[in-house]
N, C-alpha and C. Protein backbone atom coordinates (compact mmCIF):
# COMPACT_ATOMS: atom_id res chain seq x y z
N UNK A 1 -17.07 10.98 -11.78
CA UNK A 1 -15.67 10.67 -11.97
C UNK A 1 -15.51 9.26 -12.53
N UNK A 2 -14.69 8.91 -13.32
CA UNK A 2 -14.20 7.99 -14.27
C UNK A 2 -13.24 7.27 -13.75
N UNK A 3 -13.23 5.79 -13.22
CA UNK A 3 -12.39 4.91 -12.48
C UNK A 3 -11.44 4.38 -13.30
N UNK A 4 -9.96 4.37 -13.31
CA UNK A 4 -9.20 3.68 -14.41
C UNK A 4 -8.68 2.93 -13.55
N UNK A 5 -8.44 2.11 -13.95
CA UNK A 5 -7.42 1.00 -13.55
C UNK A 5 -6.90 0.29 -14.41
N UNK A 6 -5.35 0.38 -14.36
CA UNK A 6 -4.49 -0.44 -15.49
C UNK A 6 -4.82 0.12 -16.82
N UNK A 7 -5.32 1.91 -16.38
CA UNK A 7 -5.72 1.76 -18.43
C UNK A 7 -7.04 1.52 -18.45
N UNK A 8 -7.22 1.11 -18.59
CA UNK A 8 -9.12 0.45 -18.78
C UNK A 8 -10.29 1.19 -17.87
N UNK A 9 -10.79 1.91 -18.69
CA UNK A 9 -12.13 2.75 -17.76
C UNK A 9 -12.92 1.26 -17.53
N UNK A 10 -14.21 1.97 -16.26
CA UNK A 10 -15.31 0.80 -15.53
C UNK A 10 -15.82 0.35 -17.04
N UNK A 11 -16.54 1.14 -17.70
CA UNK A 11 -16.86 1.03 -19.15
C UNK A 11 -16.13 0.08 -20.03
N UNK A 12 -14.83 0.36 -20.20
CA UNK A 12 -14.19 -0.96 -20.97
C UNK A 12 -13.87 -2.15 -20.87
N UNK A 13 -13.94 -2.53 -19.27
CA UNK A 13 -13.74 -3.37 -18.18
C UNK A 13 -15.24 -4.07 -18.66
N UNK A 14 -15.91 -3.64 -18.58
CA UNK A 14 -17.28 -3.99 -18.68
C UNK A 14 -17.41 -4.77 -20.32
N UNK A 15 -17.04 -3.91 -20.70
CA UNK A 15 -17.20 -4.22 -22.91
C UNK A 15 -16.35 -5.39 -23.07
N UNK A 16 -14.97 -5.17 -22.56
CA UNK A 16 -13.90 -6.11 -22.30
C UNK A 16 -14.25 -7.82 -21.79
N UNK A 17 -14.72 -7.21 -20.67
CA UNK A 17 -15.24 -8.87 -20.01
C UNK A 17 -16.54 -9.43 -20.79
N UNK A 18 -17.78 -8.93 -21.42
CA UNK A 18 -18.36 -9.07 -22.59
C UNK A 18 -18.17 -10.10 -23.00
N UNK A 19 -17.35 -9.23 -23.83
CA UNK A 19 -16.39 -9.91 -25.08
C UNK A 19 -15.49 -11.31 -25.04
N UNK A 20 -14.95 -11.22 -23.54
CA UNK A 20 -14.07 -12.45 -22.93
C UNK A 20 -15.11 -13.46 -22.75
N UNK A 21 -16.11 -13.23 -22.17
CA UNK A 21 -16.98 -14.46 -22.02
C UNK A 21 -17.37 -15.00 -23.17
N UNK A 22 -18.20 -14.17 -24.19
CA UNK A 22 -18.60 -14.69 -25.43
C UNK A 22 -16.98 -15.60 -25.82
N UNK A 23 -16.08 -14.95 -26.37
CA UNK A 23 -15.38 -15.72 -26.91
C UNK A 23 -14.82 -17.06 -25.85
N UNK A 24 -14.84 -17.04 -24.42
CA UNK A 24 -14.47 -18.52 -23.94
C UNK A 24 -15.54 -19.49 -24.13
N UNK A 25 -16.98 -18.61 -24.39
CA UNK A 25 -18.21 -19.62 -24.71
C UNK A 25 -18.04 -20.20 -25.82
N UNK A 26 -17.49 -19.14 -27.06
CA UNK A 26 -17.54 -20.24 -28.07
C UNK A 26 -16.12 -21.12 -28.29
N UNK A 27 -15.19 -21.18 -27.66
CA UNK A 27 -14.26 -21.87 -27.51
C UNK A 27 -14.64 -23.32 -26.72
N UNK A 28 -15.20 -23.11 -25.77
CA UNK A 28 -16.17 -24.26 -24.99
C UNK A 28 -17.02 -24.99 -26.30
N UNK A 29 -17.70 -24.19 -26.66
CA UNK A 29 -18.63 -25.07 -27.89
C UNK A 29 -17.77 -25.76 -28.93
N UNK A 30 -16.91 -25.01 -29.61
CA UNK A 30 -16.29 -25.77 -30.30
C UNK A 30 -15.26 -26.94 -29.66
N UNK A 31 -15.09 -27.26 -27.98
CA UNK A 31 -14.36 -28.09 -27.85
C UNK A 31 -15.52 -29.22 -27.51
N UNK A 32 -16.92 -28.91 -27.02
CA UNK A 32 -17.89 -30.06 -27.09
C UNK A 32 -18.65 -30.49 -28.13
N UNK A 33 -18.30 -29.89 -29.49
CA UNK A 33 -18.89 -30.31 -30.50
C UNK A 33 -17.68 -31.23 -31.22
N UNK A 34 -16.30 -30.66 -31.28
CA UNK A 34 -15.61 -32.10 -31.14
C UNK A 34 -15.71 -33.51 -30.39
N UNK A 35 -15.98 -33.03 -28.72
CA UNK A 35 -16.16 -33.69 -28.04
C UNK A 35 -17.31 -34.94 -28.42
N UNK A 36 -18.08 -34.31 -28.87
CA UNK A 36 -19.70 -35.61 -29.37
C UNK A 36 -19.35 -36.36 -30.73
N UNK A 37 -18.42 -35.37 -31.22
CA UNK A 37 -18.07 -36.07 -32.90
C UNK A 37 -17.15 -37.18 -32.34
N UNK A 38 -16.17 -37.17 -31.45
CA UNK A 38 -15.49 -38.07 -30.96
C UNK A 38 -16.45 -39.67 -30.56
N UNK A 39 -17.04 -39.06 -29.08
CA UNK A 39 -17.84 -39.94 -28.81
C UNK A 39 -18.77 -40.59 -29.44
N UNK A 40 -19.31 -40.21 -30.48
CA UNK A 40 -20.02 -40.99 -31.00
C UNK A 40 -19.59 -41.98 -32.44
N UNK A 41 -17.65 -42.06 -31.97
CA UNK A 41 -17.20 -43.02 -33.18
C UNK A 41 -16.30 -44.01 -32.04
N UNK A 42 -16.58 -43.63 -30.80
CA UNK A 42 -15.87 -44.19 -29.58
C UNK A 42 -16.36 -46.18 -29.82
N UNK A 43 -14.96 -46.90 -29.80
CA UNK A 43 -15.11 -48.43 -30.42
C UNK A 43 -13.98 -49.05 -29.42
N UNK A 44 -13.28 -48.49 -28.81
CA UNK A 44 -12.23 -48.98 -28.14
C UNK A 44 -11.94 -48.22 -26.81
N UNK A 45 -10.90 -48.76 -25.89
CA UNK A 45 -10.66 -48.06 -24.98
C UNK A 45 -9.09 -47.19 -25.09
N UNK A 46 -8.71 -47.60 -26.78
CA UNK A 46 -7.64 -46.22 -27.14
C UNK A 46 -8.07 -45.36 -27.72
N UNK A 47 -9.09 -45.05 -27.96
CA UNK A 47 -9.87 -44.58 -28.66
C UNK A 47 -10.40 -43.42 -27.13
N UNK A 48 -10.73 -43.80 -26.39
CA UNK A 48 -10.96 -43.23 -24.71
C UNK A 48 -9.80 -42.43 -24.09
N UNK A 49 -8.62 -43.43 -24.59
CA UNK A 49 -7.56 -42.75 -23.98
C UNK A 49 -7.04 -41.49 -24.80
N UNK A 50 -7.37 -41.44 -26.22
CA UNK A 50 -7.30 -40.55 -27.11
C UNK A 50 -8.14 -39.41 -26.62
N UNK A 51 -9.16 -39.65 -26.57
CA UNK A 51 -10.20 -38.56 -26.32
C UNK A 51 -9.89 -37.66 -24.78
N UNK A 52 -9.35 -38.94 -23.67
CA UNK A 52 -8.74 -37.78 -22.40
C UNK A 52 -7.87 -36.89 -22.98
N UNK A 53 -7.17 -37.70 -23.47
CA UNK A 53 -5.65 -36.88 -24.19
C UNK A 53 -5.93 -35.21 -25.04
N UNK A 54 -7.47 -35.41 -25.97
CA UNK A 54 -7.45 -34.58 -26.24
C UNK A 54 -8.40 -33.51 -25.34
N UNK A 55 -9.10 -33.83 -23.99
CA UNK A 55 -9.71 -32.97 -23.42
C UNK A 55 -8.50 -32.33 -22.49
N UNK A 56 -7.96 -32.91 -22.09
CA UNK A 56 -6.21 -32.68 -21.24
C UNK A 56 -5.81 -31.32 -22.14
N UNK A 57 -5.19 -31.64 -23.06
CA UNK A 57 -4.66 -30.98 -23.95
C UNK A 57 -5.70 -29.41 -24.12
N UNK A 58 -6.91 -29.44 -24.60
CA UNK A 58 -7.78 -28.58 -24.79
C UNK A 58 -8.20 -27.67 -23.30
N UNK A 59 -8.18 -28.11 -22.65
CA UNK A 59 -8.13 -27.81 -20.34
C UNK A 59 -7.01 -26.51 -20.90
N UNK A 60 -6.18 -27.51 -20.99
CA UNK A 60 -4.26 -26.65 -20.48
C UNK A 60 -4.61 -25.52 -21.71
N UNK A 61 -4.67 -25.22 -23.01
CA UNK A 61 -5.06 -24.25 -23.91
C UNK A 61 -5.68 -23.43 -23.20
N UNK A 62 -7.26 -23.64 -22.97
CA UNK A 62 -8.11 -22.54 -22.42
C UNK A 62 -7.92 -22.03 -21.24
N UNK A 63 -6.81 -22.57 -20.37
CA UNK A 63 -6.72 -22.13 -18.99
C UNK A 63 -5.95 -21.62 -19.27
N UNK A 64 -5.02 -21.44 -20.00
CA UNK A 64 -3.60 -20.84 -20.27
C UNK A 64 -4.02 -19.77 -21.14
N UNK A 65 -5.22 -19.55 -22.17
CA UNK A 65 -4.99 -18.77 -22.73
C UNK A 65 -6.12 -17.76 -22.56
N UNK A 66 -7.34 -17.89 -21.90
CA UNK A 66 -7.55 -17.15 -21.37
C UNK A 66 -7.89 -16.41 -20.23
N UNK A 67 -7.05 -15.42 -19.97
CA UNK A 67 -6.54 -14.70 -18.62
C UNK A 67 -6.89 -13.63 -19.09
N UNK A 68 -7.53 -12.58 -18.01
CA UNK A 68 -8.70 -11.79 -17.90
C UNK A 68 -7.87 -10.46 -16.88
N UNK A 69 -6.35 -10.79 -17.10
CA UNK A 69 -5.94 -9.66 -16.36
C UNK A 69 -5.83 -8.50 -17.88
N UNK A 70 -5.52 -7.30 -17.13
CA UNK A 70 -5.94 -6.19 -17.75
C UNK A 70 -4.53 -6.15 -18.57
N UNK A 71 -3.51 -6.07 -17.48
CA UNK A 71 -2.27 -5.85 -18.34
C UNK A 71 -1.78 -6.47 -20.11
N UNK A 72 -2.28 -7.68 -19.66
CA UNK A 72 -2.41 -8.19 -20.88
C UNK A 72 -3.12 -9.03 -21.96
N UNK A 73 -4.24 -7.60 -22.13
CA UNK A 73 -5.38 -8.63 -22.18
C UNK A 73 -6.23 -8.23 -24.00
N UNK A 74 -4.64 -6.87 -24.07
CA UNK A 74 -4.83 -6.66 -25.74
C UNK A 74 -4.59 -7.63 -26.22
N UNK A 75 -3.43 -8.29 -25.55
CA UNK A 75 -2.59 -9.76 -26.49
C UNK A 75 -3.97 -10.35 -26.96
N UNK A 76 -4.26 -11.33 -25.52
CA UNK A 76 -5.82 -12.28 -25.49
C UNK A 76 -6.76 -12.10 -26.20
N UNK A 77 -6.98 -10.81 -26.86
CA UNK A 77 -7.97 -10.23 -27.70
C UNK A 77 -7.56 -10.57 -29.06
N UNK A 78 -6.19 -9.77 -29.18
CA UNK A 78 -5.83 -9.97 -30.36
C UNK A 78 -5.75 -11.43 -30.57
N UNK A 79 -5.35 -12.81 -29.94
CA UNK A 79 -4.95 -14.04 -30.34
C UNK A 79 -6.41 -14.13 -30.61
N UNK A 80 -7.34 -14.10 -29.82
CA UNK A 80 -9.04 -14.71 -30.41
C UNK A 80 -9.20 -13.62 -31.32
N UNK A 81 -9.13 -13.16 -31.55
CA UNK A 81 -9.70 -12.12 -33.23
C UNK A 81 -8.41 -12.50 -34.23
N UNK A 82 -7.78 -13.09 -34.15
CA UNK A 82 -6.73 -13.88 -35.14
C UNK A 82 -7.63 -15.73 -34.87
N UNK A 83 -7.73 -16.12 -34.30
CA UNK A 83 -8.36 -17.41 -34.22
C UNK A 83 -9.89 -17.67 -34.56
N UNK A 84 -10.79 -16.16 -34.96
CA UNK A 84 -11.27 -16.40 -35.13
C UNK A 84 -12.48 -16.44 -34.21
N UNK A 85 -12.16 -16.59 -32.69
CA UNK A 85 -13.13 -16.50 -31.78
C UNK A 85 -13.94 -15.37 -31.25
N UNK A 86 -13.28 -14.08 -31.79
CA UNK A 86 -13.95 -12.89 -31.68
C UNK A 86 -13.96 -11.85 -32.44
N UNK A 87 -14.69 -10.89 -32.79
CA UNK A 87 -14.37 -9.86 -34.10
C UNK A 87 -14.13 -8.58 -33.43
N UNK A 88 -13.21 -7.79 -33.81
CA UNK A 88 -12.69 -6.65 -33.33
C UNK A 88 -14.07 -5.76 -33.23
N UNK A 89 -15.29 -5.72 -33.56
CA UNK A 89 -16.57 -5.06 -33.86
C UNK A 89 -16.91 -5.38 -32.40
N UNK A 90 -16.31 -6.40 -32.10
CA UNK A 90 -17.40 -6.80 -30.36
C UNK A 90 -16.74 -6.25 -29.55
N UNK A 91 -15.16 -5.42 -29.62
CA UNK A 91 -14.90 -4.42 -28.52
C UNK A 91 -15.03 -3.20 -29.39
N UNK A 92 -16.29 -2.75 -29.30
CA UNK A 92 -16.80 -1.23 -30.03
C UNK A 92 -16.66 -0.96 -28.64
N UNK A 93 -16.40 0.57 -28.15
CA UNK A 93 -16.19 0.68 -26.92
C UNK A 93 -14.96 1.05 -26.40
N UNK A 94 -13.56 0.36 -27.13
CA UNK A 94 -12.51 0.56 -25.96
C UNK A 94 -12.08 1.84 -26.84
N UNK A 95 -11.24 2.16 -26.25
CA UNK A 95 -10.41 3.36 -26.70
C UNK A 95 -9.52 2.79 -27.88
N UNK A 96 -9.34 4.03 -28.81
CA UNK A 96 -9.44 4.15 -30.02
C UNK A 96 -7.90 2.95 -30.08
N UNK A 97 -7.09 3.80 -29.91
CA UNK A 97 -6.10 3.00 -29.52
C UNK A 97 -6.04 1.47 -29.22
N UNK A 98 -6.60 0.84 -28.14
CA UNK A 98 -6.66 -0.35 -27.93
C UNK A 98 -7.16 -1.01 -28.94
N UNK A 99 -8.30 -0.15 -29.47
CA UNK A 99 -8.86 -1.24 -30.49
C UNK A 99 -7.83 -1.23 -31.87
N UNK A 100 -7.18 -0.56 -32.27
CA UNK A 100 -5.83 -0.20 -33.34
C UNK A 100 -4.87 -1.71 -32.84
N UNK A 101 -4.53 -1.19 -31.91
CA UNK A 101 -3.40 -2.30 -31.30
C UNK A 101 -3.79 -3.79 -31.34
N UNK A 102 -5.20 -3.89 -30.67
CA UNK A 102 -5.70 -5.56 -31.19
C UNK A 102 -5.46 -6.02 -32.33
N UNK A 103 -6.18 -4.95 -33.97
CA UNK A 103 -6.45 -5.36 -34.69
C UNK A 103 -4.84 -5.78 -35.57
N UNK A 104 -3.80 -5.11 -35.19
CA UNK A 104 -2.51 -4.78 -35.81
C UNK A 104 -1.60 -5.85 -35.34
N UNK A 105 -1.98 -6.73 -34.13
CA UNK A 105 -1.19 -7.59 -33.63
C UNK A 105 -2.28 -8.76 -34.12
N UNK A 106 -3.30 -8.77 -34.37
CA UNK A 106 -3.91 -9.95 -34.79
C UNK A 106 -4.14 -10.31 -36.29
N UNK A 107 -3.36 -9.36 -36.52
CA UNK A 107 -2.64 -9.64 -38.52
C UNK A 107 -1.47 -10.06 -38.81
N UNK A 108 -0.74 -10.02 -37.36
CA UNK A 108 0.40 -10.86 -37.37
C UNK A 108 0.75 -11.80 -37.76
């Protein structure tokens, strides 16, 4: 027997979260590869206060944007496969549908 919850078989739940990690990993990378390009032109202490400012700023983004609930988690897909952080190919797997709906809201 086949567990759904919210829509989402164990299976897509599985493909789904995948996919969520890879793309918060490379969202992480690209905020510490800014991070070193920063630091290593670091000459002042506004220059410091700049750089909190922009890890502050980059925190509140990734905590805010990605959320791993089910209900709404075509959106989250679709915004990283519009940004670039994930390709609709890496949820091979969900139902036909879901994967339609990502790709159609992330051409928006």
């Amino acid at each position: 027997m086949v567990s759904v919850v919210a829509g989402w078989t164990e299976l897509e739940q599985d493909i789904a979260r995948r996919a969520f990690d890879r793309a918060h990993a490379r969202a992480v990378a690209g905020i510490v590869q800014a991070v070193q390009a920063q630091v290593s032109n670091l000459e002042s202490a506004e220059q410091c206060w700049k750089l909190h400012d922009f890890l502050s700023i980059q925190r509140h983004e990734v905590e805010g944007r990605f959320d791993f609930r089910l209900p709404g988690l075509l959106f989250v897909f679709a915004s990283l496969v519009k940004d670039g952080l994930l390709q609709v190919d890496e949820l091979e797997g969900l139902d036909r549908e879901k994967l339609s709906k990502i790709a159609a809201m992330a051409k928006m």
